[in-house]
C-alpha atoms as a PDB file:
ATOM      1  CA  UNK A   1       0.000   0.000   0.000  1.00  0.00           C
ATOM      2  CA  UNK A   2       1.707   2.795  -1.082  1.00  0.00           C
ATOM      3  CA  UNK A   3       0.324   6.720  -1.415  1.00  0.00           C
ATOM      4  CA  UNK A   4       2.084  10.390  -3.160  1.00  0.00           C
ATOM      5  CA  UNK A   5       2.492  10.935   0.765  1.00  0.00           C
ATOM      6  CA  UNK A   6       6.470  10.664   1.706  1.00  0.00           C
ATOM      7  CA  UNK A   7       5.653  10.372   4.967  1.00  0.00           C
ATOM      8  CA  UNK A   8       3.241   7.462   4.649  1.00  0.00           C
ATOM      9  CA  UNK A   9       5.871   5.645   2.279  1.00  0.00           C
ATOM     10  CA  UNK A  10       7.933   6.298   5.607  1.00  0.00           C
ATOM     11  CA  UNK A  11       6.537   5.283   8.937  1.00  0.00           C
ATOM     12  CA  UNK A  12       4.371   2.359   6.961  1.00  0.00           C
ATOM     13  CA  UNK A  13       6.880  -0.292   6.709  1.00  0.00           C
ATOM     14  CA  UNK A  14       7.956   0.862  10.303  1.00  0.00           C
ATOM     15  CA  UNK A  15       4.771   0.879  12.001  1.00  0.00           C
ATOM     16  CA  UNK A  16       4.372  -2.495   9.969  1.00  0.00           C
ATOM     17  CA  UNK A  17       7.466  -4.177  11.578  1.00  0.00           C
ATOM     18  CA  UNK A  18       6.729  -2.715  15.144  1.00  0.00           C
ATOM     19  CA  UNK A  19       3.171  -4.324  15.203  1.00  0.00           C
ATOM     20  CA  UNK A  20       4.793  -7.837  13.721  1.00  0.00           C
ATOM     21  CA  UNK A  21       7.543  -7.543  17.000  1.00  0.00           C
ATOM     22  CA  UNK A  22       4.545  -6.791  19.311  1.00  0.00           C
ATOM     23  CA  UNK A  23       2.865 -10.030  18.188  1.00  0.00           C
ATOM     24  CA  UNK A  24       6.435 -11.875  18.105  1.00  0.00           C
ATOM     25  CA  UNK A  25       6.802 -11.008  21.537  1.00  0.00           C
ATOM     26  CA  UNK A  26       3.039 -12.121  22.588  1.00  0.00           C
ATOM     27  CA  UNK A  27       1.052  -9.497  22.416  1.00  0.00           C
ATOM     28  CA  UNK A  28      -2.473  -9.656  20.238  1.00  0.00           C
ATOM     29  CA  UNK A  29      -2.550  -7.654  17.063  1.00  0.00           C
ATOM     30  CA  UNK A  30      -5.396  -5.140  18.020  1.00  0.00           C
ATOM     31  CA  UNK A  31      -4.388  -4.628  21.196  1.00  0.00           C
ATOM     32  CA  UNK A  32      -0.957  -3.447  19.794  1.00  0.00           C
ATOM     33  CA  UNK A  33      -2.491  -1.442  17.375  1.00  0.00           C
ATOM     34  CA  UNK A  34      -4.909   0.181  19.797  1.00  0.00           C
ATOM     35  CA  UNK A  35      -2.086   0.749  21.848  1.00  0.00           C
ATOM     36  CA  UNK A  36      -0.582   3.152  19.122  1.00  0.00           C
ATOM     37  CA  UNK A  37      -3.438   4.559  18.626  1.00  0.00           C
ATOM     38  CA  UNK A  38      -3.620   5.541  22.120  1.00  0.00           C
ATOM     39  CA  UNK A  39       0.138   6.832  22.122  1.00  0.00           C
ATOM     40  CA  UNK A  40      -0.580   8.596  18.973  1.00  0.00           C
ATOM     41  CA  UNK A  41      -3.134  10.372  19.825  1.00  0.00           C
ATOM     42  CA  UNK A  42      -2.021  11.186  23.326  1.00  0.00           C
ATOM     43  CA  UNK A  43      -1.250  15.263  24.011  1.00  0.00           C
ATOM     44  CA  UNK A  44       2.284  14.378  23.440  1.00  0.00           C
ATOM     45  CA  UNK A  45       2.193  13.492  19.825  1.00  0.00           C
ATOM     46  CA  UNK A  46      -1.449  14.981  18.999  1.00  0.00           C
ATOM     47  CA  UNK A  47      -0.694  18.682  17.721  1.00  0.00           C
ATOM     48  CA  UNK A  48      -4.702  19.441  16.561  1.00  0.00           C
ATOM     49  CA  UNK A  49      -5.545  19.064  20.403  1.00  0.00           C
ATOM     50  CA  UNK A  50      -6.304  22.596  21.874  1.00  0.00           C
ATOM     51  CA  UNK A  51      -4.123  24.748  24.148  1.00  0.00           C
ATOM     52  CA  UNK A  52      -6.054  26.032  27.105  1.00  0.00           C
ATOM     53  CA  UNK A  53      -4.271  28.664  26.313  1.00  0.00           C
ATOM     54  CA  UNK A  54      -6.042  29.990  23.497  1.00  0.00           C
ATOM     55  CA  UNK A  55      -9.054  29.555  24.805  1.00  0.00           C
ATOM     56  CA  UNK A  56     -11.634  32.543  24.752  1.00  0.00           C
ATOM     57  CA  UNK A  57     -11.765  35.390  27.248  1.00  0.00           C
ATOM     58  CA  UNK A  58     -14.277  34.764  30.092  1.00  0.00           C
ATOM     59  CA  UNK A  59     -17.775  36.430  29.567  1.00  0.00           C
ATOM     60  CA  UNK A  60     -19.881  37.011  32.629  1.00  0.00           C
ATOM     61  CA  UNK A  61     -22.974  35.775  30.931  1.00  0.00           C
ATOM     62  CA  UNK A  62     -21.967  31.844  30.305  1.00  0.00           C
ATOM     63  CA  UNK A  63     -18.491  31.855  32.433  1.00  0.00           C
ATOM     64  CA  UNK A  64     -19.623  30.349  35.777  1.00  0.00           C
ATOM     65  CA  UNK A  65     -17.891  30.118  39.146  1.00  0.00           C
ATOM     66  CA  UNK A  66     -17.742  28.628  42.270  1.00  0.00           C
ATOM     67  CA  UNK A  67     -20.246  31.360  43.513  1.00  0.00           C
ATOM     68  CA  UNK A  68     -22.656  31.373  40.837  1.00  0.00           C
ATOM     69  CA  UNK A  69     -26.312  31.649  41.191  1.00  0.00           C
ATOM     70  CA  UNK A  70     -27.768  27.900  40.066  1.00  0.00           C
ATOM     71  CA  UNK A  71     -30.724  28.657  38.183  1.00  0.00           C
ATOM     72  CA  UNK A  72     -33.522  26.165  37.141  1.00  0.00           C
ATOM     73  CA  UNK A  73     -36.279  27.221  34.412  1.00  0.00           C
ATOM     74  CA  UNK A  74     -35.139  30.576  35.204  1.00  0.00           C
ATOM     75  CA  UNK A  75     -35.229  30.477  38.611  1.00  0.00           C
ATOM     76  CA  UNK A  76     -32.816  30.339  41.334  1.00  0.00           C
ATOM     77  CA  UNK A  77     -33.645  26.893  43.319  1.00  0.00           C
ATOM     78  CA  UNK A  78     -34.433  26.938  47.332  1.00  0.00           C
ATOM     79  CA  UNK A  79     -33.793  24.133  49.700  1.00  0.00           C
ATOM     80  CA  UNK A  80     -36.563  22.245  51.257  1.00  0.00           C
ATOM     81  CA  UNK A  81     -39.668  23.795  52.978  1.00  0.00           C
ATOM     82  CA  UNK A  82     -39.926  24.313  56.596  1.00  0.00           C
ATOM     83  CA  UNK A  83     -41.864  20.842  57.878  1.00  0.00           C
ATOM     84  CA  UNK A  84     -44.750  23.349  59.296  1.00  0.00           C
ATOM     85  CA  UNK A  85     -44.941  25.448  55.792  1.00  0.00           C
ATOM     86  CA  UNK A  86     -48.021  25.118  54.191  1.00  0.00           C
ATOM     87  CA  UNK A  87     -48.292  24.319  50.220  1.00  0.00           C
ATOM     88  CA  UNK A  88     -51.337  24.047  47.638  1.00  0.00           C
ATOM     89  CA  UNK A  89     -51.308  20.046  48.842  1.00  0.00           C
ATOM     90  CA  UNK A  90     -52.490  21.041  52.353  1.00  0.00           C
ATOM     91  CA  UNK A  91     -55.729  22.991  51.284  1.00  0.00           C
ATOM     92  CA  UNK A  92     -57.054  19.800  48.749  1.00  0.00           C
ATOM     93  CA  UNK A  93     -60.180  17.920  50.201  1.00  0.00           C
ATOM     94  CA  UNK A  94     -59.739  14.249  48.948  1.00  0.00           C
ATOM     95  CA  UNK A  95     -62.413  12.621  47.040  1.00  0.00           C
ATOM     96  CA  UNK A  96     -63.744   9.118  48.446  1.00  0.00           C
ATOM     97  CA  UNK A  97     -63.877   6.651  45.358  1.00  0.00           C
ATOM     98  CA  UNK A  98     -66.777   5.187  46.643  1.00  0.00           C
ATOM     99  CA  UNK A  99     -70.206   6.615  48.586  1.00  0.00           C
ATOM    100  CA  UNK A 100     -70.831  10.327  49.454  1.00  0.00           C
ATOM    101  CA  UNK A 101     -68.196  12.992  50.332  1.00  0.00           C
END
């Protein structure tokens, strides 16, 4: 399998022999390949991953820190009611299924 690519033409054959020692030496095909893979694509060879770095400025409309205000539907959640606090649940009159109210 060859390409116009120098570099493929390159690192094939190499890649090609180091796979063939891993499996000399005991190790499973795929797991030596996935194991490049891994190392490959690890920070330390992967260039396209992103430096925190140049990562935006912080707004203060989607930027959140530790002492943000949670909000849910909008609003800012409370903990849970006193036990004596009254809610819509305490003023509805159950309906018997069966005979007169």
């Amino acid at each position: 399998m060859t390409s116009n690519a120098p570099a493929h033409d390159f690192l094939l054959p190499r890649l090609t022999a180091l796979v063939d020692e891993a499996v000399a030496n005991g190790i499973a095909r795929e797991v030596a390949v996935a194991v490049l893979i891994d190392l490959v694509t690890s920070p330390r060879f992967d260039t396209a991953a992103p430096d925190p770095r140049d990562d935006s400025a912080p707004h203060p409309l989607w930027d959140r820190g530790p002492d943000s205000v949670v909000l849910v539907s909008g609003m800012s959640p409370k903990g849970p009611p006193a036990l004596d606090a009254q809610d819509e649940a305490d003023f509805i009159k159950p309906i018997p299924l069966f005979g007169p109210s």
